[in-house]
N, C-alpha and C. Protein backbone atom coordinates (compact mmCIF):
# COMPACT_ATOMS: atom_id res chain seq x y z
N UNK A 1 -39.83 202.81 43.69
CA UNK A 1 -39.80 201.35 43.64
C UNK A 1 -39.30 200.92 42.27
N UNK A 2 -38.52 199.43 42.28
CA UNK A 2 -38.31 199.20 40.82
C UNK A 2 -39.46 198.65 39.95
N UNK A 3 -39.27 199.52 38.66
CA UNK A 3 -40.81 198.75 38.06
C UNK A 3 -40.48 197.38 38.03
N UNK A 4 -39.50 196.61 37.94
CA UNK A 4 -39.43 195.07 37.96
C UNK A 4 -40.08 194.30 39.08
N UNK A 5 -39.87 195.29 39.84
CA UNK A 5 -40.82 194.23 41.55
C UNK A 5 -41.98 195.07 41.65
N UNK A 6 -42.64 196.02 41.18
CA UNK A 6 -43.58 196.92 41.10
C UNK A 6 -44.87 195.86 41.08
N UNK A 7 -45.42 196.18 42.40
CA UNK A 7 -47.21 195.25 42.12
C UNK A 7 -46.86 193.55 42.60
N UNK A 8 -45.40 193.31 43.05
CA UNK A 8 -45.14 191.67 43.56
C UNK A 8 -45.70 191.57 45.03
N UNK A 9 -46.01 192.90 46.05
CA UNK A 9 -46.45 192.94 47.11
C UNK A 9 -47.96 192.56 47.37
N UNK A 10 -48.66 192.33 46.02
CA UNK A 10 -49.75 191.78 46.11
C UNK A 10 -49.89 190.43 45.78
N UNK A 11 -48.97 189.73 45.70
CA UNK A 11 -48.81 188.17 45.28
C UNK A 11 -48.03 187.82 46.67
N UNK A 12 -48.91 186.51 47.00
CA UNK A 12 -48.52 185.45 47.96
C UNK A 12 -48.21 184.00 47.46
N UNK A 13 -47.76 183.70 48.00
CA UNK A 13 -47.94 182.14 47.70
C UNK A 13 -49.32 181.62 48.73
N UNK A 14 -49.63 181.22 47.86
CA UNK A 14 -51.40 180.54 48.14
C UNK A 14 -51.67 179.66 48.74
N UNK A 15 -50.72 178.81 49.52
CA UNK A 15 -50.60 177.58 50.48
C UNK A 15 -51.78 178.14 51.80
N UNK A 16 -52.34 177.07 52.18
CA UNK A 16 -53.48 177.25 53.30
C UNK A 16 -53.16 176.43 53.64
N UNK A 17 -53.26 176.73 55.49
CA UNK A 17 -53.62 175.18 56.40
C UNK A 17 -54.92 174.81 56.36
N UNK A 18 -55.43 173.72 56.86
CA UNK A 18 -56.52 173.04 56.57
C UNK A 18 -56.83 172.60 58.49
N UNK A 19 -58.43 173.24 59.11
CA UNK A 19 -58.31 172.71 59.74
C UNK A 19 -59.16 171.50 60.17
N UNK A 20 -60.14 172.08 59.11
CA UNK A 20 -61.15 170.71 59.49
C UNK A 20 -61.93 170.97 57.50
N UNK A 21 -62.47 169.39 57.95
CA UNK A 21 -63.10 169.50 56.39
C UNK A 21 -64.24 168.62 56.63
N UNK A 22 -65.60 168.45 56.42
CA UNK A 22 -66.88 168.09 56.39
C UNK A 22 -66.64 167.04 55.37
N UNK A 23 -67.54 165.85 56.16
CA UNK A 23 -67.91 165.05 55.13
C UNK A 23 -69.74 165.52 54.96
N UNK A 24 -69.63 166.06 53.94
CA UNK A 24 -70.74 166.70 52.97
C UNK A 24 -70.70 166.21 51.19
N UNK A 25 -72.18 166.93 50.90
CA UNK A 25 -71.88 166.26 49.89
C UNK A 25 -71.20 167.24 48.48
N UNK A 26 -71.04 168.59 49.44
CA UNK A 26 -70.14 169.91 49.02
C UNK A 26 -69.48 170.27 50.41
N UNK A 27 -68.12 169.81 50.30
CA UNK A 27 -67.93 169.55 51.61
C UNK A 27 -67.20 171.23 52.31
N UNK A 28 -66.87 171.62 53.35
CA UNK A 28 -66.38 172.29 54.06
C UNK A 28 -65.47 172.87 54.63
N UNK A 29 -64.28 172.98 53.89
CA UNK A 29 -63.07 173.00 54.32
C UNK A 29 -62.88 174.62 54.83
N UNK A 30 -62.69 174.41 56.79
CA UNK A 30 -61.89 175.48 57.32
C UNK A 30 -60.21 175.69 57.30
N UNK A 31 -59.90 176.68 57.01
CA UNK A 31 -58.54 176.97 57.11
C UNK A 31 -57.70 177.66 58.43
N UNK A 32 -56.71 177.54 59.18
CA UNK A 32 -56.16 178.37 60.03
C UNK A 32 -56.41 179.94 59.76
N UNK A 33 -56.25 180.61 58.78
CA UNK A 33 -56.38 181.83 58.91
C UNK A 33 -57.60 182.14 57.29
N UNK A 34 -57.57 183.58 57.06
CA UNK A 34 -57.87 183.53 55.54
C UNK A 34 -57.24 183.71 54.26
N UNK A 35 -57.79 182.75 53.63
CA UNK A 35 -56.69 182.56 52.11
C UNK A 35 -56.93 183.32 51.28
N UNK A 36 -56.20 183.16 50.56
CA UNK A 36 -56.26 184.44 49.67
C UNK A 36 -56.96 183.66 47.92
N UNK A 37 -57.70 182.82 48.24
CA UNK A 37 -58.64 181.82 47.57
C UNK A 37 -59.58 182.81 47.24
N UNK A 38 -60.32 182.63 46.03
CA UNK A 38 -62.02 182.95 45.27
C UNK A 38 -62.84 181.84 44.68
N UNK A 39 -63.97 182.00 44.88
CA UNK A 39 -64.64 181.39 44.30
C UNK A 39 -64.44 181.10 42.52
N UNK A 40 -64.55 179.85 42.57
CA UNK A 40 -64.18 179.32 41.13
C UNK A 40 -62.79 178.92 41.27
N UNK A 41 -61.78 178.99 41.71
CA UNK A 41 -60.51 179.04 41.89
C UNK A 41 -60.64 177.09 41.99
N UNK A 42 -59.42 176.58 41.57
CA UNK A 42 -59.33 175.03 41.73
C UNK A 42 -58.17 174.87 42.66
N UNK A 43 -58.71 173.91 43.60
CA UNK A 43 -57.60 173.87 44.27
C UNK A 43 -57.21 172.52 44.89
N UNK A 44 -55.62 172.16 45.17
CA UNK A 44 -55.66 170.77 45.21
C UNK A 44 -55.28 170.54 46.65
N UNK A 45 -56.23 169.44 47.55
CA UNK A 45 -55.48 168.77 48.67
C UNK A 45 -54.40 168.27 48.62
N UNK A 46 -53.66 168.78 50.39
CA UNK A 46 -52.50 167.27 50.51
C UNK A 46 -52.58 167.12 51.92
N UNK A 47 -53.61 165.97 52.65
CA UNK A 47 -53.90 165.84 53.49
C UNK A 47 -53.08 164.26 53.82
N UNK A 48 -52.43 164.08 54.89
CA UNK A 48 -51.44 163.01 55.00
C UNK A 48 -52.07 162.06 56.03
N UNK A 49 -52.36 160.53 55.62
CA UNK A 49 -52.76 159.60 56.81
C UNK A 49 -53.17 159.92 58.31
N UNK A 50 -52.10 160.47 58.76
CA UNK A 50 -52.59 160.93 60.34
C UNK A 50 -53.87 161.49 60.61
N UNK A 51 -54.28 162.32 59.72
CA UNK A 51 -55.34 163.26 59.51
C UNK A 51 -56.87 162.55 59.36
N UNK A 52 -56.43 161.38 58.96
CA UNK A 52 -58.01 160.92 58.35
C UNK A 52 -58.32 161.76 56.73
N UNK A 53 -59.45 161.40 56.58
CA UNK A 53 -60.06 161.41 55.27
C UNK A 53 -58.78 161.97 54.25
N UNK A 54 -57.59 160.68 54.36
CA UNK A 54 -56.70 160.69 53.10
C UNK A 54 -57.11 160.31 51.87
N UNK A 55 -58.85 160.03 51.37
CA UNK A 55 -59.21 160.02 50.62
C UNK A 55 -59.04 161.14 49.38
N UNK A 56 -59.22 162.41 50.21
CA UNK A 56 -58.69 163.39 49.73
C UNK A 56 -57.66 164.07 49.26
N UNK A 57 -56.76 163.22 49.33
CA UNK A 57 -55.37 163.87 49.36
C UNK A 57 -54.84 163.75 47.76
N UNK A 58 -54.47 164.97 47.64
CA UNK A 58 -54.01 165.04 45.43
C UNK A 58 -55.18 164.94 45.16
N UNK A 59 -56.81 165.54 45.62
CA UNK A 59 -57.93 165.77 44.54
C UNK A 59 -57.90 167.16 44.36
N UNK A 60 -58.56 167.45 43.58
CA UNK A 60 -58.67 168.79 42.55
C UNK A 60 -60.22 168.88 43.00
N UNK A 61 -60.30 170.26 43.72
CA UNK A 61 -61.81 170.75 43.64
C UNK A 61 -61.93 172.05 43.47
N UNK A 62 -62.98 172.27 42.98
CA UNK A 62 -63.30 174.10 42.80
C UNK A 62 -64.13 174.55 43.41
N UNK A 63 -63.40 176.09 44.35
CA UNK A 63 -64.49 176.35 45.42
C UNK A 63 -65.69 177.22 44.89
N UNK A 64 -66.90 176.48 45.65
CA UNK A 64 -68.00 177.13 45.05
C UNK A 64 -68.56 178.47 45.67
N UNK A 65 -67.62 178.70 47.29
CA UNK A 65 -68.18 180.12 47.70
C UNK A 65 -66.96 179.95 49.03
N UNK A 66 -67.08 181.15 49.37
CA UNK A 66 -65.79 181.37 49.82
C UNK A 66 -66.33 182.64 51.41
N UNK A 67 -66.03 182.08 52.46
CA UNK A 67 -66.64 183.34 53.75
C UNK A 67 -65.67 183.39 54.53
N UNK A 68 -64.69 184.46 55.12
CA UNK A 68 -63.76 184.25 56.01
C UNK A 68 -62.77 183.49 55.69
N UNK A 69 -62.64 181.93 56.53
CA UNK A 69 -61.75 181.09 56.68
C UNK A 69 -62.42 179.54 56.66
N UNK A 70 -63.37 179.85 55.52
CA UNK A 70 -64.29 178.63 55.02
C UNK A 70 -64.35 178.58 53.66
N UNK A 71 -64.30 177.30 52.92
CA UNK A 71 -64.27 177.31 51.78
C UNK A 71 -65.53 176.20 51.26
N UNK A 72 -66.34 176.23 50.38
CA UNK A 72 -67.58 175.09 50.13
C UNK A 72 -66.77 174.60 48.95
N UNK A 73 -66.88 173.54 48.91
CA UNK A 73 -66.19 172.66 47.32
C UNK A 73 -67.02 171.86 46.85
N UNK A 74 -66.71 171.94 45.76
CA UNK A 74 -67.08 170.90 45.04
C UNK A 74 -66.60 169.75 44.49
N UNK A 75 -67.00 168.97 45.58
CA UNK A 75 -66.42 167.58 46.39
C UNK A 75 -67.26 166.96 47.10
N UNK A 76 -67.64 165.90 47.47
CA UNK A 76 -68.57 164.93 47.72
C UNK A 76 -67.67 164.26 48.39
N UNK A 77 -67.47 164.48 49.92
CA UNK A 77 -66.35 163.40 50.63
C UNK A 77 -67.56 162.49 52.00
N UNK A 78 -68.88 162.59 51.43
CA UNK A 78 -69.81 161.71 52.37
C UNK A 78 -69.33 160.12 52.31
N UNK A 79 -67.77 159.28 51.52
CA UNK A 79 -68.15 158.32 51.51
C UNK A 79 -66.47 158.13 52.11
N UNK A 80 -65.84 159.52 52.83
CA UNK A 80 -64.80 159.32 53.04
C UNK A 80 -64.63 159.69 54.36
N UNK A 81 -63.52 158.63 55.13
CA UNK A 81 -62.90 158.67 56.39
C UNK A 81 -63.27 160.36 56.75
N UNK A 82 -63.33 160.42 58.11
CA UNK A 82 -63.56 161.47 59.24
C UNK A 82 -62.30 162.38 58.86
N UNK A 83 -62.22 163.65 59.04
CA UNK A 83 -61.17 164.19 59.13
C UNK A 83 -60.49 164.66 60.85
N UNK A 84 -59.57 164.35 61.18
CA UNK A 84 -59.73 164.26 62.70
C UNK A 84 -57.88 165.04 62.50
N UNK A 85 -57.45 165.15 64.13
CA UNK A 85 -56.48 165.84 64.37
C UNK A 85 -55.65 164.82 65.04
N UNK A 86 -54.23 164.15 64.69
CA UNK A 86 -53.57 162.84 65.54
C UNK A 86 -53.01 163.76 66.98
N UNK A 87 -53.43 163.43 67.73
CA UNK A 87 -53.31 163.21 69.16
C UNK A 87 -51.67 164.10 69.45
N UNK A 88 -50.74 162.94 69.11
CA UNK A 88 -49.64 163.37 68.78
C UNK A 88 -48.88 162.93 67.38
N UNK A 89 -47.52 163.25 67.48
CA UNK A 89 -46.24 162.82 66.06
C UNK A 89 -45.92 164.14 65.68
N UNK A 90 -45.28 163.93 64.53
CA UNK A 90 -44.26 164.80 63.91
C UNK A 90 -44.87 164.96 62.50
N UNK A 91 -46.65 165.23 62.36
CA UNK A 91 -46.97 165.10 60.92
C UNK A 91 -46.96 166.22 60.14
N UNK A 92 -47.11 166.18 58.89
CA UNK A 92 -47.14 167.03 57.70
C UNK A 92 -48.51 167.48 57.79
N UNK A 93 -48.03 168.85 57.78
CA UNK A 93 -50.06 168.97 58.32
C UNK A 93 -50.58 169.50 56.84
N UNK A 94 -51.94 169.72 57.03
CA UNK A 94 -52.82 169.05 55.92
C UNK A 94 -52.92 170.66 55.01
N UNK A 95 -52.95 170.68 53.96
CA UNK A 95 -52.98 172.16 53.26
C UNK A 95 -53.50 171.85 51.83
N UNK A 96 -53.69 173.27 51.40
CA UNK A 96 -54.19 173.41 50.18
C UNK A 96 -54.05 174.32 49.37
N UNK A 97 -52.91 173.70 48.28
CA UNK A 97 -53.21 174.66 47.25
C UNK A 97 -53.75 175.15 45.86
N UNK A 98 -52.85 176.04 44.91
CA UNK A 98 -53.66 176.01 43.53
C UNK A 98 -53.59 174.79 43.17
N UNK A 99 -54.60 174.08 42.11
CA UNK A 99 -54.65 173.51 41.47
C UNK A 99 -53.03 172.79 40.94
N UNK A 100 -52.73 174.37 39.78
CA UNK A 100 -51.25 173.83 39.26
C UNK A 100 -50.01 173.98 39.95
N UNK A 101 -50.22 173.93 41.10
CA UNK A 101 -49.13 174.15 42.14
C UNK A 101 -48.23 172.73 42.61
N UNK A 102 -47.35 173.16 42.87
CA UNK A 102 -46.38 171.74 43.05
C UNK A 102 -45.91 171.88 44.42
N UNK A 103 -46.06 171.27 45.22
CA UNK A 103 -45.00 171.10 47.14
C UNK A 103 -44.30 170.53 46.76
N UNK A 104 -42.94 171.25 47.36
CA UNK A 104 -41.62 170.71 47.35
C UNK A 104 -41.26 169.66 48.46
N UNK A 105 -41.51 168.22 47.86
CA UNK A 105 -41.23 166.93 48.89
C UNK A 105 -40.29 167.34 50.16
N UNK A 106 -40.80 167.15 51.53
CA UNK A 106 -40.59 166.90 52.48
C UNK A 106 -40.31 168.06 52.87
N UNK A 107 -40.42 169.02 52.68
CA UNK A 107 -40.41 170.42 53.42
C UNK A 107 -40.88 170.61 54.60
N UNK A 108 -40.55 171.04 55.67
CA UNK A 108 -41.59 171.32 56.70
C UNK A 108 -40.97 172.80 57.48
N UNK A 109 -41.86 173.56 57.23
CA UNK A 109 -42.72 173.19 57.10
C UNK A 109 -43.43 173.40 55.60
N UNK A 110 -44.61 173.46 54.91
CA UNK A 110 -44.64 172.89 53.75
C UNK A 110 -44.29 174.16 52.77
N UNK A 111 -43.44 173.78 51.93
CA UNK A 111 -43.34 175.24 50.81
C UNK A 111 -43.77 174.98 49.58
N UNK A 112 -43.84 175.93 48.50
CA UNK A 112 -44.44 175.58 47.16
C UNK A 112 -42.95 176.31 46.08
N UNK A 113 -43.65 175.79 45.28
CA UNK A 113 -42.03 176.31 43.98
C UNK A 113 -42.90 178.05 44.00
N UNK A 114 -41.01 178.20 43.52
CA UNK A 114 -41.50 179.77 43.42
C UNK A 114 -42.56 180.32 42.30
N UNK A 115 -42.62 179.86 41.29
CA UNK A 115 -43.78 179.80 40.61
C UNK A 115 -44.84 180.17 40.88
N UNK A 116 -45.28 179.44 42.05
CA UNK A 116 -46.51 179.27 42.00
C UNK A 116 -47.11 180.28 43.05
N UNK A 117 -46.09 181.37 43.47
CA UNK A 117 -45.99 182.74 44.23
C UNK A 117 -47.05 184.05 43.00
N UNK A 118 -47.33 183.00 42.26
CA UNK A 118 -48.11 184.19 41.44
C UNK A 118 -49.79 183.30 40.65
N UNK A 119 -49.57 182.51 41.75
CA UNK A 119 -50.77 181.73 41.17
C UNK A 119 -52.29 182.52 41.52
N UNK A 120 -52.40 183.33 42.68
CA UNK A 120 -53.43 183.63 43.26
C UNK A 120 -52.85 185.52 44.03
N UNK A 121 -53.96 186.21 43.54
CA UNK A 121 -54.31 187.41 43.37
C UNK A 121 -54.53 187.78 45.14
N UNK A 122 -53.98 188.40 46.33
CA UNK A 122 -54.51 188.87 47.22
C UNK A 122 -56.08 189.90 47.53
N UNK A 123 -56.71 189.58 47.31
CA UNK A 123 -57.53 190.95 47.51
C UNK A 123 -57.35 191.64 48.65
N UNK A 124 -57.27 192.87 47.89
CA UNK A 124 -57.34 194.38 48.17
C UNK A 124 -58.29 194.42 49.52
């Protein structure tokens, strides 16, 4: 292998779907599959109108424990809209990534700068 790409097979880009999220007062966020997220890790919503609780959308939370394809945050969304699934349309569905991560406007489906392909560690 070249040592230049040597050890890049353990870096993903860290983008998660989002499929449901609790209004709690450490709220709940399930993902489609499992992320490659840890506890302590900060990470930012981008949950779009259709979805409900767009309260959330561009906040910064840090997960406080991490099981499967569940994440606990630390976030307090008891005073925010339902998170629900629109019926139908053509929406931007709801995801989450690092903290310092940037989505590249209007992508779909959603991508992140290459950068940020080294933001988060796969475990082994």
């Amino acid at each position: 292998m070249d040592p230049g790409v040597q050890g890049r097979e353990s870096f993903v880009p860290a983008l998660a779907y989002i499929t449901d999220i609790t209004q709690a007062l450490n709220a709940s966020v399930t993902f489609s599959e499992v992320p490659a997220y840890s506890a302590g890790e900060l990470l930012s919503f981008r949950v779009s109108k259709p979805y409900g609780m767009y309260e959330i959308n561009n906040k910064v939370s840090t997960i406080l424990s991490i099981s499967s394809n569940i994440a606990v945050m630390d976030i307090n969304t008891l005073g925010y809209s339902a998170f629900i699934y629109p019926v139908s349309g053509n929406n931007t569905p709801p995801i989450t990534v690092p903290a310092g991560s940037g989505i590249i406007p209007a992508s779909v489906p959603a991508t992140i700068n290459i950068m940020d392909t080294f933001d988060t560690l796969r475990p082994s």
